[in-house]
N, C-alpha and C. Protein backbone atom coordinates (compact mmCIF):
# COMPACT_ATOMS: atom_id res chain seq x y z
N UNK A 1 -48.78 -23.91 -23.48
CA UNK A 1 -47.95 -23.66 -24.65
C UNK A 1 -48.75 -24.03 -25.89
N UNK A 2 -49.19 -23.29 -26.69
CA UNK A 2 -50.48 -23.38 -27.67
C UNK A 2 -49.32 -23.29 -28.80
N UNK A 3 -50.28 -23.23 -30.18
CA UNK A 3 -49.54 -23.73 -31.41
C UNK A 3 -48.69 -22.21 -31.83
N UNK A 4 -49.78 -20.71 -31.21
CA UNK A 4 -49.40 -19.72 -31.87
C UNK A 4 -48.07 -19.41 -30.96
N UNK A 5 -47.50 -19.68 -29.81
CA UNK A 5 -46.22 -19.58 -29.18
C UNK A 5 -45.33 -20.36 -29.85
N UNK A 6 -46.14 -21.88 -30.08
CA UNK A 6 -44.47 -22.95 -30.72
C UNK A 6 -44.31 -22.24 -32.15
N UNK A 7 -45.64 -21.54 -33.09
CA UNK A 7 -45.24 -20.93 -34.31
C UNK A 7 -44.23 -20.10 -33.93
N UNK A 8 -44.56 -18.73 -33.15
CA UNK A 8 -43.80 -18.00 -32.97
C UNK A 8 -42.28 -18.28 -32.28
N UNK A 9 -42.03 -19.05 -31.68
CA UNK A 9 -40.75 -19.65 -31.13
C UNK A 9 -40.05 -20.18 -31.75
N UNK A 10 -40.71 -21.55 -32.94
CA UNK A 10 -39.94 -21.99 -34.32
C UNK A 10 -39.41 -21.08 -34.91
N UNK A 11 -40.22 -20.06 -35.73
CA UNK A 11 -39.94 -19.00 -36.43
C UNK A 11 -39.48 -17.61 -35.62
N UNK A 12 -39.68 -17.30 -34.91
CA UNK A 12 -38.88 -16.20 -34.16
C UNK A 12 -39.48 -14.91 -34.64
N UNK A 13 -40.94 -15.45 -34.46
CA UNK A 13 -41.54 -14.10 -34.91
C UNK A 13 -42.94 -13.74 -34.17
N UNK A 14 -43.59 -13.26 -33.92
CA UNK A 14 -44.75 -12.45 -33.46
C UNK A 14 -45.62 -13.42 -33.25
N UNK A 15 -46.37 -13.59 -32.84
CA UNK A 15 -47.84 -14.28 -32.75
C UNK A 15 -48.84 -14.17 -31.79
N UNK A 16 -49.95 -14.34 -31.79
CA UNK A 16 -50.77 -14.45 -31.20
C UNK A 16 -51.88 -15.27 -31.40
N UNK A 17 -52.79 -16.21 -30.20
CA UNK A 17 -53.18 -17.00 -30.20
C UNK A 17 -55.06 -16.59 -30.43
N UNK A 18 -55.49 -16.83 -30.92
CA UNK A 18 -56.97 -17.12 -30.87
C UNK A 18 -57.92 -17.72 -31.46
N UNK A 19 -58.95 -17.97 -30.76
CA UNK A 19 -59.90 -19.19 -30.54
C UNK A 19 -61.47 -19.00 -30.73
N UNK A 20 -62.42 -19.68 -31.33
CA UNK A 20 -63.53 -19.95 -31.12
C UNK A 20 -64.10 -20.13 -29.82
N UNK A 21 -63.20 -21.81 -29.48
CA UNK A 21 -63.39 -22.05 -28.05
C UNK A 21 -62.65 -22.41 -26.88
N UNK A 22 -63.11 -22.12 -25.76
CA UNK A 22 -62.23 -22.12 -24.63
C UNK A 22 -62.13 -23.86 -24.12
N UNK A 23 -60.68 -23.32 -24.49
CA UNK A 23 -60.14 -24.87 -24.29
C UNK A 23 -59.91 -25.55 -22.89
N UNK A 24 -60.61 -26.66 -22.27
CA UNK A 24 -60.63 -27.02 -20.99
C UNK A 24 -59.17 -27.44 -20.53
N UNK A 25 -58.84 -26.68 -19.85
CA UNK A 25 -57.30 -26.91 -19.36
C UNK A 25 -57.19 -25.59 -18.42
N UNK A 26 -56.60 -26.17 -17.65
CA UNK A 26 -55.41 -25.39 -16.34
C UNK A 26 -56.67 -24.87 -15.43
N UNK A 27 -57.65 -25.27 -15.33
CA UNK A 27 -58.76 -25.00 -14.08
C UNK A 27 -59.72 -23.93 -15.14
N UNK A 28 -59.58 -23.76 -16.44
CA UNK A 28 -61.02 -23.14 -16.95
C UNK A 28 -61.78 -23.78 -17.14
N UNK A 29 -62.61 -23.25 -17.19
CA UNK A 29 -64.44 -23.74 -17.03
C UNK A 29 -65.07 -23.21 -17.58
N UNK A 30 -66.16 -23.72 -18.43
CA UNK A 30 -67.12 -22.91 -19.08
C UNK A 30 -68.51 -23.17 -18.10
N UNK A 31 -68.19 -22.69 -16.99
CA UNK A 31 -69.53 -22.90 -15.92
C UNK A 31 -69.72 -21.71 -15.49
N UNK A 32 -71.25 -21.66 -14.77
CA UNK A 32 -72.13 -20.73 -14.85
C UNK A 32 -71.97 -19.17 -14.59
N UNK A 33 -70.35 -19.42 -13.98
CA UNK A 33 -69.77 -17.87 -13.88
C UNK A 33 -69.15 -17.61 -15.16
N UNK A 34 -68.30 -18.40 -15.81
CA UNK A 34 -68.05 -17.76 -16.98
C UNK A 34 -69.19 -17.79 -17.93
N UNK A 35 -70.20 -18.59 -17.82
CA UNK A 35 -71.21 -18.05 -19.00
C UNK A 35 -72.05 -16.41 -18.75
N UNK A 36 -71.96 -16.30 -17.49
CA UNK A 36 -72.19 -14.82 -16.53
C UNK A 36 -71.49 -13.96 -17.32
N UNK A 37 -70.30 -13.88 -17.12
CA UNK A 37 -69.04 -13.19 -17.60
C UNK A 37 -69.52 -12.59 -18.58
N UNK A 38 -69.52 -13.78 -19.79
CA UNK A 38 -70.01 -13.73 -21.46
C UNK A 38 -71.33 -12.72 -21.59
N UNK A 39 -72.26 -12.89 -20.81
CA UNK A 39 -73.46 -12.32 -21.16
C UNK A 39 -72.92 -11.00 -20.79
N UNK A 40 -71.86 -10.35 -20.00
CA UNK A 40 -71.54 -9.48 -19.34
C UNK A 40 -70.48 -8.42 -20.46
N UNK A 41 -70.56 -9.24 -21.64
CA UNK A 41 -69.84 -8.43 -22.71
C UNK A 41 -70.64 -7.81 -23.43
N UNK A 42 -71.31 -6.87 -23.25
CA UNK A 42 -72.18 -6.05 -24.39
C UNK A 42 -71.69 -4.88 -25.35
N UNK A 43 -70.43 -4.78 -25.73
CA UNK A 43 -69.79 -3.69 -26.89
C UNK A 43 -68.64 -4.33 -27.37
N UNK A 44 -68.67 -4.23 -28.65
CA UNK A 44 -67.04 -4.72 -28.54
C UNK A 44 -66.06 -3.74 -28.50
N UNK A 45 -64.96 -5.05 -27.81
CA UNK A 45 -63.67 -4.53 -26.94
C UNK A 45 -64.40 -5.09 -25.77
N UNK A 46 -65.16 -5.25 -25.52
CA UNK A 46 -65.49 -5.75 -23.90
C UNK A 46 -64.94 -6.89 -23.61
N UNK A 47 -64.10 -6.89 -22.68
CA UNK A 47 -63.34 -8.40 -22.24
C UNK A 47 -63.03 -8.77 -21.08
N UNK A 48 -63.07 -10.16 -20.53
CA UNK A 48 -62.78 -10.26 -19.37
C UNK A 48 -61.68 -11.41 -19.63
N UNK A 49 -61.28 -11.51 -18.38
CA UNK A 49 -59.59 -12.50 -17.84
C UNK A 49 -59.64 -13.77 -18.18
N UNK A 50 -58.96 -14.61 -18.50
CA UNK A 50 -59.13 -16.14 -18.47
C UNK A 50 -57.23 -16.14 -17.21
N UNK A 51 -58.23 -16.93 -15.94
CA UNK A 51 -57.10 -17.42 -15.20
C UNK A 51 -56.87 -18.76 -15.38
N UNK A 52 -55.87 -19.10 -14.77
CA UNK A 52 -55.39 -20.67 -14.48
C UNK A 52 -55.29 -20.98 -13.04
N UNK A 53 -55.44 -22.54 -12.63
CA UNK A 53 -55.75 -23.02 -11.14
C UNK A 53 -54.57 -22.03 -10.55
N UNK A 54 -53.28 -21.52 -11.16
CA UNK A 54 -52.65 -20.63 -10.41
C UNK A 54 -52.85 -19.25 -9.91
N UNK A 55 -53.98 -18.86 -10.50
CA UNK A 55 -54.71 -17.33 -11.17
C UNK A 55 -53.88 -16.94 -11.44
N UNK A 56 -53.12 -17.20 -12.51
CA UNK A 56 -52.38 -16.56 -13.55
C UNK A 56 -52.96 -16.02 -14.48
N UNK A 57 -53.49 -15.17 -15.23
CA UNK A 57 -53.82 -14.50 -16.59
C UNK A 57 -53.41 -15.44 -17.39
N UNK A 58 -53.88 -16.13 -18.21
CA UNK A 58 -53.20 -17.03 -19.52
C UNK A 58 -54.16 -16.32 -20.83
N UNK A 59 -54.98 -15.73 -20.99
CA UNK A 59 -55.69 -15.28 -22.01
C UNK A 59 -57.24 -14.30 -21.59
N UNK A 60 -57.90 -13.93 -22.94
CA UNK A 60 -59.12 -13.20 -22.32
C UNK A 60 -60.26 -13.70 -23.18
N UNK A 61 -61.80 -13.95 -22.70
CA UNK A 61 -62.82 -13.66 -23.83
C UNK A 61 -63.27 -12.32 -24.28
N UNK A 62 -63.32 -12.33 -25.45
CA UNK A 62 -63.80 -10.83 -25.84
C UNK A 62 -64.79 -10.49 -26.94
N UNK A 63 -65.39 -9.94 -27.15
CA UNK A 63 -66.25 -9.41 -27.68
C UNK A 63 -65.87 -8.80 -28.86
N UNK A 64 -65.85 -9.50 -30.16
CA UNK A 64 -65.34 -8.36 -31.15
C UNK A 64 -66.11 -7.95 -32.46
N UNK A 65 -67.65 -7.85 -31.94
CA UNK A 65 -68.24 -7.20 -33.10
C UNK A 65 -69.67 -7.44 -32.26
N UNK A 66 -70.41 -6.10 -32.56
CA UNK A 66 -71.95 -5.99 -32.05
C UNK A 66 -73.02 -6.79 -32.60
N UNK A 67 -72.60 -7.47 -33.79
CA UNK A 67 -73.70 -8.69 -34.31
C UNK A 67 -73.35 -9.99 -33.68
N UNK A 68 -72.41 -9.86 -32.74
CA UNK A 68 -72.05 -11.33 -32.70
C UNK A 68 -72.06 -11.72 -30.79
N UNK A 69 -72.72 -12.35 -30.49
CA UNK A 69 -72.74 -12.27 -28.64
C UNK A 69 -71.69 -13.38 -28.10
N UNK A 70 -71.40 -14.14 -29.04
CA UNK A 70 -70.18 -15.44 -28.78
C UNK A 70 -68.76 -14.42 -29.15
N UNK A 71 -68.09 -14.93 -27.61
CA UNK A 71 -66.70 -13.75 -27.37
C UNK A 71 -65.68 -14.91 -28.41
N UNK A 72 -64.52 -14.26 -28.88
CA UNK A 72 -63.45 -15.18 -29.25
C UNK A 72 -62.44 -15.02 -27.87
N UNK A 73 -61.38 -15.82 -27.87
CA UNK A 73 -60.43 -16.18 -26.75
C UNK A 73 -59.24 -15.98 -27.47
N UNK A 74 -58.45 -15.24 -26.65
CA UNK A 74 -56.98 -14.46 -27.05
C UNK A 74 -56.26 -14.63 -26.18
N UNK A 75 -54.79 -15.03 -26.76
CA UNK A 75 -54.32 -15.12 -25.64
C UNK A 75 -52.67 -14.99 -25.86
N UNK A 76 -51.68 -14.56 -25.35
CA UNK A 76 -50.24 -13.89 -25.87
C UNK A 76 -49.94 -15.25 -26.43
N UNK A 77 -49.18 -15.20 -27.45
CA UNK A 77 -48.63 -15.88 -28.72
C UNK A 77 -47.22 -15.76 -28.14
N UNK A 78 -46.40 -15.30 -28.51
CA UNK A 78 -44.74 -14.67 -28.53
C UNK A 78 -44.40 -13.48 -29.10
N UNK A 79 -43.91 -13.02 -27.99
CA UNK A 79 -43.37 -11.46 -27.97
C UNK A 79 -44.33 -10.64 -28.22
N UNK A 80 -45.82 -10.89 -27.72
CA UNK A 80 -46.75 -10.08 -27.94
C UNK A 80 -47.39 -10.06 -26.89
N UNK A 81 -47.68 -9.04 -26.05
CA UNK A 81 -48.76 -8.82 -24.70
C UNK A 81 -50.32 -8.92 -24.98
N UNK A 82 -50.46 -9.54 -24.20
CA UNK A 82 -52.34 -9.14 -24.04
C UNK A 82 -53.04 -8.90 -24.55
N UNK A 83 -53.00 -7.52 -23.80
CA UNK A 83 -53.51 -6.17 -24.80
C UNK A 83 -52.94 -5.20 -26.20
N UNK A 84 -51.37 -6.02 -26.21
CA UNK A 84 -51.36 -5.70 -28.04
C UNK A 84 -52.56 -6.92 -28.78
N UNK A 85 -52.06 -8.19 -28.31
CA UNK A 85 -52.92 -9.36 -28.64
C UNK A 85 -54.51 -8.89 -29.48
N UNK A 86 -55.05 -8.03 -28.31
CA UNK A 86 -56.70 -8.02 -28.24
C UNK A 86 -56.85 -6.97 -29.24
N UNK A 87 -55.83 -6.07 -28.78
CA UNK A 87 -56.16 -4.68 -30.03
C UNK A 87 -55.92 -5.30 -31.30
N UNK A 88 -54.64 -5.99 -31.84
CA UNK A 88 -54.93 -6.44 -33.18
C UNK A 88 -55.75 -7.08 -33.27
N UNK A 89 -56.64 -8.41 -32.73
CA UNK A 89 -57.66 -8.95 -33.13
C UNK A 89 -58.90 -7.99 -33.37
N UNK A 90 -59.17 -7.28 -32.32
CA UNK A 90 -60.11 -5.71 -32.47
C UNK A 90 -59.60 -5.25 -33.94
N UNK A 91 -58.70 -4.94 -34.21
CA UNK A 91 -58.73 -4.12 -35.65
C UNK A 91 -58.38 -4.87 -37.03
N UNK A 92 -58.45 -6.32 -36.85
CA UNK A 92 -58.95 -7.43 -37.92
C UNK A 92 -60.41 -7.92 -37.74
N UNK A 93 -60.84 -7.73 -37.21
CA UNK A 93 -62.33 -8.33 -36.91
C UNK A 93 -63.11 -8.14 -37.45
N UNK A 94 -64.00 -8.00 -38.95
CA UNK A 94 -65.10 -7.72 -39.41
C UNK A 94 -66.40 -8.45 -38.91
N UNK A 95 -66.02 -9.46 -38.82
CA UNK A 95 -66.89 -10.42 -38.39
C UNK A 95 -66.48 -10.97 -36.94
N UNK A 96 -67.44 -11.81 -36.28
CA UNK A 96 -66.78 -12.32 -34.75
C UNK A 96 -65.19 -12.48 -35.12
N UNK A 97 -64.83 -13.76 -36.11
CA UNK A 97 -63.58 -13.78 -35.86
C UNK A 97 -62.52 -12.98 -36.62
N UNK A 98 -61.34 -12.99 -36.07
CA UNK A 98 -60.26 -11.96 -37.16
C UNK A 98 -60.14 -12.54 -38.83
N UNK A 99 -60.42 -11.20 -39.25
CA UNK A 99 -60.40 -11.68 -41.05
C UNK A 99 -59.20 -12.80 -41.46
N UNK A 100 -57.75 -12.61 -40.90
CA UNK A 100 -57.00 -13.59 -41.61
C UNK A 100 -57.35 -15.13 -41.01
N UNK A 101 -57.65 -15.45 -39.92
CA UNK A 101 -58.15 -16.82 -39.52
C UNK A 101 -59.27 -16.98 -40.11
N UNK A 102 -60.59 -16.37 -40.46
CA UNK A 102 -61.99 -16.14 -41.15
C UNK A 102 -61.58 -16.59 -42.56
N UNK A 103 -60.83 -15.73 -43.17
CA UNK A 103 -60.26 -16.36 -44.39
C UNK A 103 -59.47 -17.65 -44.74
N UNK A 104 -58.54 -17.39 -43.85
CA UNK A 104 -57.97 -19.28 -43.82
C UNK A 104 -59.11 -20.18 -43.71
N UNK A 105 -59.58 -20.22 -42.88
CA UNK A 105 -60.93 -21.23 -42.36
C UNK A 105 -61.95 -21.52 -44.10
N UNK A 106 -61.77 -20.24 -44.63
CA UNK A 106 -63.44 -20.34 -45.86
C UNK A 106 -62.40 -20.80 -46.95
N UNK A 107 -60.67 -20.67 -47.23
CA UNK A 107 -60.02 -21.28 -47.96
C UNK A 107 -59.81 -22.99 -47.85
N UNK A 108 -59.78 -23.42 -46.53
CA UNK A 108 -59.47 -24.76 -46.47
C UNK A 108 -60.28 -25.48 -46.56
N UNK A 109 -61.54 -24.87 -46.33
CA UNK A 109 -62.80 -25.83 -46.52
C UNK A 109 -62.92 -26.17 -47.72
N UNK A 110 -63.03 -24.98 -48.86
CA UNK A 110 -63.26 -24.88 -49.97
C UNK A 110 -62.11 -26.07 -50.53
N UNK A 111 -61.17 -26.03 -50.64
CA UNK A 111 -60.01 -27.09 -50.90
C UNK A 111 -60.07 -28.63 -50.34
N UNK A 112 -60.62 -28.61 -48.64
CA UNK A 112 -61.38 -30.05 -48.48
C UNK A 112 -62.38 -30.47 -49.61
N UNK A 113 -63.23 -29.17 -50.00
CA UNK A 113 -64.49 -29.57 -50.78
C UNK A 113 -63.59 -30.03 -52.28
N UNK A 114 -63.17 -29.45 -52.75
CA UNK A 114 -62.38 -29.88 -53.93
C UNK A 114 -61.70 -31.46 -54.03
N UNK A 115 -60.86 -31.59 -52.86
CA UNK A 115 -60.51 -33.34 -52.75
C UNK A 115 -61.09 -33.94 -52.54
N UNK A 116 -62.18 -33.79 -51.78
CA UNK A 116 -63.47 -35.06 -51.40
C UNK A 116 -63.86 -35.11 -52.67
N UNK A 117 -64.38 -33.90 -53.66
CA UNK A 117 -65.00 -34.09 -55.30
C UNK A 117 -64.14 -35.08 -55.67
N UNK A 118 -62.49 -35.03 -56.03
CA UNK A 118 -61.89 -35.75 -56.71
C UNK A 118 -61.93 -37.36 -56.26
N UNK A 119 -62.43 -37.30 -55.23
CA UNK A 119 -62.47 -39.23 -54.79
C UNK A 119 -62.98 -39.63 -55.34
């Protein structure tokens, strides 16, 4: 249960989850088969499964831009599947990660940088 489900569940609206990095929980591993995997993404849209010790599907790594060989991790939010999930991140993506998280990220820093000045 990640933050973009409790967003979407608080608020009762859409979401979807994604990541830089794959978070160690429910039997994932970033060992030598999933680093396999990764090298195994060469276009983007290329993606493979993230299971759980249940092999449940809980999310995917994917590939979302040809300058970039580090996959982001997606994974259903609320009231959103999969593969709606991956396609919107695919069609926000300029860069590895999706423009509105890319942008949040270069806004908050900038604003850390501003209050640390004021100390």
């Amino acid at each position: 249960f990640g933050l973009a489900c409790q967003t979407g569940v608080t608020c009762d609206i859409p979401c979807i989850g994604v990541a830089k990095n794959l978070y160690q929980m429910d039997g994932c591993l970033r060992d030598e088969e999933h680093k396999g995997a990764i090298d195994g993404l060469k276009t983007p849209g290329d993606r493979f499964e993230i299971r759980n010790v249940e092999n449940v599907v809980i999310g995917c790594a994917m590939r979302t831009t040809s300058s970039s060989t580090k996959p982001v991790y997606v994974s259903e939010g609320h009231r959103v599947s999969l593969d709606t999930a991956c396609d919107v991140v695919m069609k926000c993506s300029k860069y590895r990660v999706p423009e509105p998280i890319r942008l949040a990220d270069i806004i908050s820093r900038e604003a850390l940088r501003q209050l640390e000045r004021k100390d």
